[in-house]
Protein backbone atom coordinates (compact mmCIF):
# COMPACT_ATOMS: atom_id res chain seq x y z
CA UNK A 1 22.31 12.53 11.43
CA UNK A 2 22.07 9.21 9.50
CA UNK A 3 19.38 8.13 6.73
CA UNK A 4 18.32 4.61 7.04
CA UNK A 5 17.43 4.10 3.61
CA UNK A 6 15.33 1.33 2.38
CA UNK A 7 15.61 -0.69 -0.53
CA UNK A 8 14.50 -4.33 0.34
CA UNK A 9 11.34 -4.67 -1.34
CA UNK A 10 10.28 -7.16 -3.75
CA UNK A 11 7.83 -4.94 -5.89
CA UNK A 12 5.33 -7.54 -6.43
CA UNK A 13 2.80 -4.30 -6.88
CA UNK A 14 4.87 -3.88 -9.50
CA UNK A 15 5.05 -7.02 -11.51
CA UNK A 16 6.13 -7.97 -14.44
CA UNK A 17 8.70 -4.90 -14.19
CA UNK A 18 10.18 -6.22 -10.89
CA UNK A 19 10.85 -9.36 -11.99
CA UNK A 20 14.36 -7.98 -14.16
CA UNK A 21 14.79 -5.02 -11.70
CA UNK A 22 14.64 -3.71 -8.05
CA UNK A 23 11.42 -1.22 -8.19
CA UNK A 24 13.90 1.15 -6.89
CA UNK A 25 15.73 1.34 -10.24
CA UNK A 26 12.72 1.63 -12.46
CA UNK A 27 13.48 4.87 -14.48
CA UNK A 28 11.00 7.81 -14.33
CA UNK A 29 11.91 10.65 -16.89
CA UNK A 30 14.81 8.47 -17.95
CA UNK A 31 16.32 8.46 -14.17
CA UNK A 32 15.93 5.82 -11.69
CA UNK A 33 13.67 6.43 -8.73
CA UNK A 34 16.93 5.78 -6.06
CA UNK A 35 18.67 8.35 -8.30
CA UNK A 36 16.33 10.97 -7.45
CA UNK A 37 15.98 9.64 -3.68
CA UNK A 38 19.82 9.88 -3.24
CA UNK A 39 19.87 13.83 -4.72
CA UNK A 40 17.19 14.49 -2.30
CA UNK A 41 19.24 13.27 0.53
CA UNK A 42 22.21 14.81 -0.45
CA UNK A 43 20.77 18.34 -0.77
CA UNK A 44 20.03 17.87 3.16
CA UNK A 45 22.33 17.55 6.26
CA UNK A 46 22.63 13.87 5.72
CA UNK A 47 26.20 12.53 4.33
CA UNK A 48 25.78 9.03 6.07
CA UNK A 49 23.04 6.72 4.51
CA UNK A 50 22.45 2.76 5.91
CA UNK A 51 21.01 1.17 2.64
CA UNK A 52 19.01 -2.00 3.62
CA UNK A 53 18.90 -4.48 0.59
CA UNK A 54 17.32 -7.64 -0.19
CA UNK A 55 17.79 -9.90 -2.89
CA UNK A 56 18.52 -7.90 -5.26
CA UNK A 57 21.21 -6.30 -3.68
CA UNK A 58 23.88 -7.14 -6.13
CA UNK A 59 22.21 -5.24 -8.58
CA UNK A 60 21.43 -2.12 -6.06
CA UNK A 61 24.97 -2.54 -5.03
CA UNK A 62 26.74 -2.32 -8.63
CA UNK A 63 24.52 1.09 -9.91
CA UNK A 64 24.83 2.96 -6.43
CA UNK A 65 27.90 2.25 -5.45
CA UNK A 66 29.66 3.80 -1.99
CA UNK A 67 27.44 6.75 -2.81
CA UNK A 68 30.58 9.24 -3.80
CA UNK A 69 28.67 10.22 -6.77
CA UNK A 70 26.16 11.93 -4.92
CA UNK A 71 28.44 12.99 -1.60
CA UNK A 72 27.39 10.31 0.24
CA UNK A 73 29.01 7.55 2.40
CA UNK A 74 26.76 4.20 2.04
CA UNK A 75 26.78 1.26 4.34
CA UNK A 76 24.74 -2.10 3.02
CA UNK A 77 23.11 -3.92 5.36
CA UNK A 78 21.08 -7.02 4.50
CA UNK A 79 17.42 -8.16 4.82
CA UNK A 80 17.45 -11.59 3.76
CA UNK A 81 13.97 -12.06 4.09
CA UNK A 82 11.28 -9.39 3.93
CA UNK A 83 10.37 -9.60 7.90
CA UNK A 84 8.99 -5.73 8.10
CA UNK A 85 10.16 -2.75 7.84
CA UNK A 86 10.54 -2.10 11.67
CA UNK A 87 12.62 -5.52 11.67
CA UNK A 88 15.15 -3.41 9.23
CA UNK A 89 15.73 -0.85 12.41
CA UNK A 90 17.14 -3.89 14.39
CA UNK A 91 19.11 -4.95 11.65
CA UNK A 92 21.00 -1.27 11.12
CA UNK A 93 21.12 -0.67 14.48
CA UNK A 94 24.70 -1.52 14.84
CA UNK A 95 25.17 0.65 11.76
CA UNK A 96 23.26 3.34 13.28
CA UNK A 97 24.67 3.80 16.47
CA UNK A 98 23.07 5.11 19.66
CA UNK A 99 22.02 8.78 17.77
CA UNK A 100 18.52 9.97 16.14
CA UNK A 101 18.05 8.78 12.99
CA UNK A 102 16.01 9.38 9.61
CA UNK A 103 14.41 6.56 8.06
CA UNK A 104 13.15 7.07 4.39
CA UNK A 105 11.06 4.16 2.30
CA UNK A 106 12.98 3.94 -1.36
CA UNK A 107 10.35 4.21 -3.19
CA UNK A 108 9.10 7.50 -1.98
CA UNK A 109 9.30 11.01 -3.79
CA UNK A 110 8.01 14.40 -2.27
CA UNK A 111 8.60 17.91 -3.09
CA UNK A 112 9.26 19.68 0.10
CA UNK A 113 13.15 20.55 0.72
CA UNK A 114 14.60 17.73 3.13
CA UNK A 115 16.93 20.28 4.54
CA UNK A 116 14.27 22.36 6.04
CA UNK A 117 12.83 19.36 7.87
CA UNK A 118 16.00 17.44 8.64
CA UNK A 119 17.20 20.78 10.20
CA UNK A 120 13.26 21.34 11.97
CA UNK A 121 13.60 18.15 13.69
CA UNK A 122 17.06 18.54 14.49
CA UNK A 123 16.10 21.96 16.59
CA UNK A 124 13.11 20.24 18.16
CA UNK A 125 14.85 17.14 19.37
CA UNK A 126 17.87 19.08 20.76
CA UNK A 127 15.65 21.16 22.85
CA UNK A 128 13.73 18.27 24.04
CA UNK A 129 10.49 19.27 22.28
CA UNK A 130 9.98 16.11 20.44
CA UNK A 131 11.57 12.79 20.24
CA UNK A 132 9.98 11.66 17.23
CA UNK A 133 8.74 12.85 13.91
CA UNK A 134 6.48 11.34 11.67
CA UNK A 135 5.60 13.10 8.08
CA UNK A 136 1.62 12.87 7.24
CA UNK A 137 0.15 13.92 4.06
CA UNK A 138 -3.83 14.18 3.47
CA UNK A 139 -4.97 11.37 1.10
CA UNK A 140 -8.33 10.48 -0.38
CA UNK A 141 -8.12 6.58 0.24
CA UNK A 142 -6.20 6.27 3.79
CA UNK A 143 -7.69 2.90 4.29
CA UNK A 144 -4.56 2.14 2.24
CA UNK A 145 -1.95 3.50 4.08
CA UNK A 146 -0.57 3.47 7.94
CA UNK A 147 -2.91 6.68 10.09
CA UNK A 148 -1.50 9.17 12.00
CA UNK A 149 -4.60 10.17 14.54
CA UNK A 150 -3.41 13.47 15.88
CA UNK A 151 -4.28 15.98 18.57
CA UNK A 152 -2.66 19.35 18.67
CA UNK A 153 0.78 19.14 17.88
CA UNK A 154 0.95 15.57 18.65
CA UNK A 155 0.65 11.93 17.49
CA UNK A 156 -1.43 9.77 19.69
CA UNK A 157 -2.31 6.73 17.15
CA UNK A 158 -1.22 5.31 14.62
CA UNK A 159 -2.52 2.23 12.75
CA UNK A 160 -1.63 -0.09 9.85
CA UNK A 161 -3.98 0.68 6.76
CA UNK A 162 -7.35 0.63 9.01
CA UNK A 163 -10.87 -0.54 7.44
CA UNK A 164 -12.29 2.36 9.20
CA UNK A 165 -9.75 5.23 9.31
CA UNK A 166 -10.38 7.46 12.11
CA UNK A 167 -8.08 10.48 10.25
CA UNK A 168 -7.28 11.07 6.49
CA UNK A 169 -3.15 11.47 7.36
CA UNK A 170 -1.28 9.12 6.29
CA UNK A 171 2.20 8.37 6.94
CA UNK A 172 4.13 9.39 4.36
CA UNK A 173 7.41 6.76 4.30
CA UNK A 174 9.98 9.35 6.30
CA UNK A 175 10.19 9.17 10.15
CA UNK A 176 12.60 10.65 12.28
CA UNK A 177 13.31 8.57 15.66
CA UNK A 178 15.31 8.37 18.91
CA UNK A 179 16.99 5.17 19.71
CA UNK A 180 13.93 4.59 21.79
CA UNK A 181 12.89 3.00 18.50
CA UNK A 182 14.86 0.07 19.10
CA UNK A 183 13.44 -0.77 22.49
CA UNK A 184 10.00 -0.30 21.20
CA UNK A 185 10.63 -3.08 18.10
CA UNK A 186 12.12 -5.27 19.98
CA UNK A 187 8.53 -5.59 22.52
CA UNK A 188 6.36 -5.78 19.47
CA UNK A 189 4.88 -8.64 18.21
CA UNK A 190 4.89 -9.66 14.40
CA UNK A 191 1.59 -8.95 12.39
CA UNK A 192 -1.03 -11.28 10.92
CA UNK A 193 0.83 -10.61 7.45
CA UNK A 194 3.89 -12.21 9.41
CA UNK A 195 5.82 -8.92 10.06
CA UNK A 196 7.28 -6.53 12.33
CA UNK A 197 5.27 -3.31 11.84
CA UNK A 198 6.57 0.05 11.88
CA UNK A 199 2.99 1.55 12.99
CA UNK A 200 3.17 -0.78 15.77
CA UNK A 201 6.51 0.28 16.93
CA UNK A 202 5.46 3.92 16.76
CA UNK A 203 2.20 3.57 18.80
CA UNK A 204 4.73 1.46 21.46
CA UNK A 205 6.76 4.49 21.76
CA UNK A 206 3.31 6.54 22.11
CA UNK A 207 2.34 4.46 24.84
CA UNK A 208 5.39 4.92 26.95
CA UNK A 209 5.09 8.48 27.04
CA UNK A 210 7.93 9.31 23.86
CA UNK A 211 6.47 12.77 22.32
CA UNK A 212 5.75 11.94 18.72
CA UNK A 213 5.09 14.76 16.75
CA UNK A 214 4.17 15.47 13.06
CA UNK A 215 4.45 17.84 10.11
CA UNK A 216 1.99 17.66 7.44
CA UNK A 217 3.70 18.02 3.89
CA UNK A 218 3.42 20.79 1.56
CA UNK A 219 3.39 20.34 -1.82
CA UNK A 220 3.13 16.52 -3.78
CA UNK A 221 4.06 13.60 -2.02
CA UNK A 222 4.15 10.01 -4.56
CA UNK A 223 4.36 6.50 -3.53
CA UNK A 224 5.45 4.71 -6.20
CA UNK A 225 4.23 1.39 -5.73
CA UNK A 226 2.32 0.92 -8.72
CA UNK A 227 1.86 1.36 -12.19
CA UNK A 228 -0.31 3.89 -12.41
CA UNK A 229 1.39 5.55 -9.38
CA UNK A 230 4.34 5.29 -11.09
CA UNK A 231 3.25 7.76 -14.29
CA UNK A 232 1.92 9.46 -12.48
CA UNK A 233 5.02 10.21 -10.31
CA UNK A 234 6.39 10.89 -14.06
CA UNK A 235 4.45 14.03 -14.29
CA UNK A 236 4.90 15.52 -11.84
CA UNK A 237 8.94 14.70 -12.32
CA UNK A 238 8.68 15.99 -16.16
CA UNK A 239 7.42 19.06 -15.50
CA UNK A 240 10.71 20.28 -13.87
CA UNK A 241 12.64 19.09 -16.61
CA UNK A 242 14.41 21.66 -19.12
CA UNK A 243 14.30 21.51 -22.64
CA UNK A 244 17.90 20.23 -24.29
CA UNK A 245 18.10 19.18 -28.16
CA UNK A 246 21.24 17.25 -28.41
CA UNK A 247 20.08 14.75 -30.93
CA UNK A 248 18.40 15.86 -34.89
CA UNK A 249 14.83 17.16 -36.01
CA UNK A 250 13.69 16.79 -39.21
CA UNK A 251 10.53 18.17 -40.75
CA UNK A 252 9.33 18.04 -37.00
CA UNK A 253 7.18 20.44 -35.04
CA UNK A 254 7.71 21.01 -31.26
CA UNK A 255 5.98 22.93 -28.44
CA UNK A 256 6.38 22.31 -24.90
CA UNK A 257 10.07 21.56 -22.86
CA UNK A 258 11.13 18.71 -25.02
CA UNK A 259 14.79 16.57 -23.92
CA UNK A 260 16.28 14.85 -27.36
CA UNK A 261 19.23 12.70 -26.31
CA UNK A 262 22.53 12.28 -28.39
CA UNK A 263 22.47 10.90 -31.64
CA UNK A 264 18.60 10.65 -31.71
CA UNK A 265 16.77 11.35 -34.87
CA UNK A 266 12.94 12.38 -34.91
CA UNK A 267 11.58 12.74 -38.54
CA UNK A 268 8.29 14.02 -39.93
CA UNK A 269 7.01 13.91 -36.35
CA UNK A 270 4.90 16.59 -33.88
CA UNK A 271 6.52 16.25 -30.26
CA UNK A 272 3.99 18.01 -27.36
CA UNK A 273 6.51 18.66 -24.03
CA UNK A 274 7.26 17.63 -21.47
CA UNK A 275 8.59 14.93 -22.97
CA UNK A 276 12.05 13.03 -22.57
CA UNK A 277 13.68 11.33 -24.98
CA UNK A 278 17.03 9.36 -24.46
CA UNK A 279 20.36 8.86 -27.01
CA UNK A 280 19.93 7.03 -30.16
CA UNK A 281 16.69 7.07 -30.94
CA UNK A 282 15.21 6.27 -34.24
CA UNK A 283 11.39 8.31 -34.16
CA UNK A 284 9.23 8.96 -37.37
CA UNK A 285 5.80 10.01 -38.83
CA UNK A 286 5.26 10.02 -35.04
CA UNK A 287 3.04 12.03 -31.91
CA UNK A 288 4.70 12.00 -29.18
CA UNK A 289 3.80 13.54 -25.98
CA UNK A 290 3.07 15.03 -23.34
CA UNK A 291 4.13 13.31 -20.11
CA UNK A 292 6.02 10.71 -21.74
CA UNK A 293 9.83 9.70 -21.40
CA UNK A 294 11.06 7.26 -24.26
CA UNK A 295 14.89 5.20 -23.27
CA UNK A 296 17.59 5.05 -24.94
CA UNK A 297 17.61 2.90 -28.64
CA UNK A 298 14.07 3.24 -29.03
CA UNK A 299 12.42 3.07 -32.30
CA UNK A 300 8.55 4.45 -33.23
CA UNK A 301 6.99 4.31 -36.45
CA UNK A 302 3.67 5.91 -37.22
CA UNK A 303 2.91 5.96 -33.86
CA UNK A 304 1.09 8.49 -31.39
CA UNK A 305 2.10 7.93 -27.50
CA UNK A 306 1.40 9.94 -24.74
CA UNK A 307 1.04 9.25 -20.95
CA UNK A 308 3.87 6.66 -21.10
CA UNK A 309 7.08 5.02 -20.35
CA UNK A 310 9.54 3.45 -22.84
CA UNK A 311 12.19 1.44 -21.52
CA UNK A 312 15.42 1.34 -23.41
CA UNK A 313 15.56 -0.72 -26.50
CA UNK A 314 11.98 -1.16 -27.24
CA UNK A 315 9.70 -0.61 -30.45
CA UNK A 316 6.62 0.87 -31.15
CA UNK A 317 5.16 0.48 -34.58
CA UNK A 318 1.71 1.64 -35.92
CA UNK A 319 -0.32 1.97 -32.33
CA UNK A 320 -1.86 4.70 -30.51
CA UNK A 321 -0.65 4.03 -26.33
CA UNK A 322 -2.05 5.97 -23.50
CA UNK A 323 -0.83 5.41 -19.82
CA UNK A 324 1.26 2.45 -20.99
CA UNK A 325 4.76 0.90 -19.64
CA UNK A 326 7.01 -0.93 -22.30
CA UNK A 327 9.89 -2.94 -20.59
CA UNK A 328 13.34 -3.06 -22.14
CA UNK A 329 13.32 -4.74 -25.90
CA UNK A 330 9.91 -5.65 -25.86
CA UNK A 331 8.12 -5.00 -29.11
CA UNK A 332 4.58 -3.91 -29.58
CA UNK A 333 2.69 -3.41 -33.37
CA UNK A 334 -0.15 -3.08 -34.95
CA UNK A 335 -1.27 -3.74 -38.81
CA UNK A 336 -0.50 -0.59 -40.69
CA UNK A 337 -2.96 1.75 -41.18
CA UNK A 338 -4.90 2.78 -44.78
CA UNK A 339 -4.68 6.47 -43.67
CA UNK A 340 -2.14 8.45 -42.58
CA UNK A 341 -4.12 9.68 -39.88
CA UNK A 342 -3.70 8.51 -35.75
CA UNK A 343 -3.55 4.68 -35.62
CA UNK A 344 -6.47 3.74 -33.95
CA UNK A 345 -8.09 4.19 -30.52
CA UNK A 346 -5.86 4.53 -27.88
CA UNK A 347 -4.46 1.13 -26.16
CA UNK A 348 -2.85 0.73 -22.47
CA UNK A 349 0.10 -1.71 -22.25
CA UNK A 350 2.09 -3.17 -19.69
CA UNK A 351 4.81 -5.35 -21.10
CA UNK A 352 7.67 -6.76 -19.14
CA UNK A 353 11.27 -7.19 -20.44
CA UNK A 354 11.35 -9.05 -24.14
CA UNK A 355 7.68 -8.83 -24.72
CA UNK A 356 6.44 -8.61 -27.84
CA UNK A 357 2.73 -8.12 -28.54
CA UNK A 358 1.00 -7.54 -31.88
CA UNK A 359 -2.40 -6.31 -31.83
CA UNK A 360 -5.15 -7.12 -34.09
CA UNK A 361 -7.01 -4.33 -36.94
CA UNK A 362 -10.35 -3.83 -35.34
CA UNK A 363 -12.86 -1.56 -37.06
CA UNK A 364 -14.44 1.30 -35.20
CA UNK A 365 -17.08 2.87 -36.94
CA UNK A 366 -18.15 5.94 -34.49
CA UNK A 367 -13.71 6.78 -34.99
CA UNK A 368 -13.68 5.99 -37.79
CA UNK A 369 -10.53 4.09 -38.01
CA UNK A 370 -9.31 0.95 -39.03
């Protein structure tokens, strides 16, 4: 079986971080989120992958390669403008040939095993049980996603983030699908947003009489669309990292799984795992952690940071960040403190490539701080 893998997005959820980068290489624990999508695939079945890209395919191209690194075989295929994500099944279907196929949204992450599924549907669609598969996973706000409506062991609607969601399922980014699919895209009809919906495609093949089944997820499923969905997909990511000290501590107290990359040095400073720190790293009088990941050629100075991501090549000087994103080589300070104590209240940040941002002493007199 192939994977038709999707990478054509233009992140604007995701702004200003997708304007230097395809959301699909933003880094979460230091790795980029197609990293981890192409180890998932590769610890399945699946050895062929179609890789739909869109304009920033040159740069998708150039860090994925043909996909030997990860014992795959990668096709590109082109979207050159963003008309759906059904219109990219008529675009690989050349690529894809006339068999079942897999098709995963890159910018998913779930925790099942993909074998076990991959090799579920497999059985299922051999023995005629099923032609299609849909994964669903129980949400709080489905009003936000596409809606499986199920009865039994069967799909019979679907619907494109609904003001009144009839079902809390929604679809989470993999579907499995017989080359029916291609007949059904090719009757719909693009959307009011101007594109060719996958939903749409799926309740076609519904309404001819194609058995659509489901499996609801088990364990976390993240789409990583946003910021916040973003750290949060970092927890749950940093809490299967190992600790490994490769770099120097000095005077420095850790607890937790801490990662300290090669030639980093962390000075006078607490560190509170997970955490994940990259090579060459300059950290002092400095609280770091948890669930944060700092890149490579970072510097902090009196600094606490938790809750965050660092890109490579940035500084952090005399702040206190919570639940903050700092692009690559941007720059964010503070005045320094009187006391040695935490700088300040906590301050959220999202800073895009070569920001720089310098914040203002502000008394607070319930804190105490300066």
């Amino acid at each position: 079986m192939k994977a038709l893998l999707l990478c054509g997005g233009e992140g604007t959820r995701l702004r200003p971080f997708t304007h230097t980068r395809p959301k699909q290489l933003f880094p979460l624990a230091n790795k980029a989120i197609l990293f981890y999508i192409l180890e998932y695939l590769a610890s399945s079945p699946i050895r062929e992958v179609v890789m739909i890209t869109g304009t920033t395919g040159a740069q998708i191209r150039a860090a994925v390669g043909n996909g030997e690194k990860w014992g795959l075989h990668i096709t590109y295929v082109e979207q050159p403008q963003p008309l759906g994500l059904a219109h990219t099944v008529l675009l690989a279907e050349e690529a894809l040939g006339a068999e079942a196929f897999m098709m995963y949204l890159g910018d998913n992450l779930l925790e099942e095993p993909l074998s076990d599924i991959v090799q579920a549907f497999s059985r299922n669609y051999a023995a005629g049980r099923l032609d299609e598969l849909v994964l669903v996973h129980e949400v709080k706000n489905p009003s936000q996603f596409g809606v499986a409506e199920i009865r039994e062991d069967r799909v019979i609607k679907v619907i494109e983030k609904p003001e009144a969601p009839s079902s809390n399922l929604a679809l989470a980014g993999i579907y499995f699908f017989s080359p029916e699919i291609y007949n059904s895209v090719r009757k719909i009809s693009p959307s009011a947003r101007g594109e060719l919906e996958i939903t749409d495609a799926i309740q076609d093949l519904i309404n001819r009489g194609q058995t659509v089944g489901y499996r609801r997820l088990k364990g976390w499923w993240k789409d990583t669309g946003s910021p916040e969905e973003l750290l949060s997909a970092q927890k749950l990511l940093l809490r299967q990292e190992k600790k490994e000290i490769r770099g120097e501590l000095f005077r420095s107290h850790i607890t937790g799984r801490i990662q300290l990359g090669a030639n980093s040095i962390v000075e006078n400073s607490r560190l509170k795992g997970p955490v994940c720190i990259g090579a060459d790293c300059r950290i002092k009088d400095a609280v770091l952690g948890p669930f944060l990941s700092v890149g490579d050629r970072v510097e902090i100075d009196r600094a606490e940071v938790k809750k965050s991501i660092l890109l490579p090549g940035c500084r952090v000087e005399n702040l206190s960040l919570t639940d903050s994103i700092l692009g690559e080589r941007s720059r964010a300070s503070a005045p320094r403190p009187a006391s040695p104590e935490a700088p300040g209240f906590p301050h959220r940040l999202l800073l895009g490539d070569d920001s720089s941002v310098e914040l203002q002493a502000k008394r607070a007199q319930k804190a105490g701080y300066d």
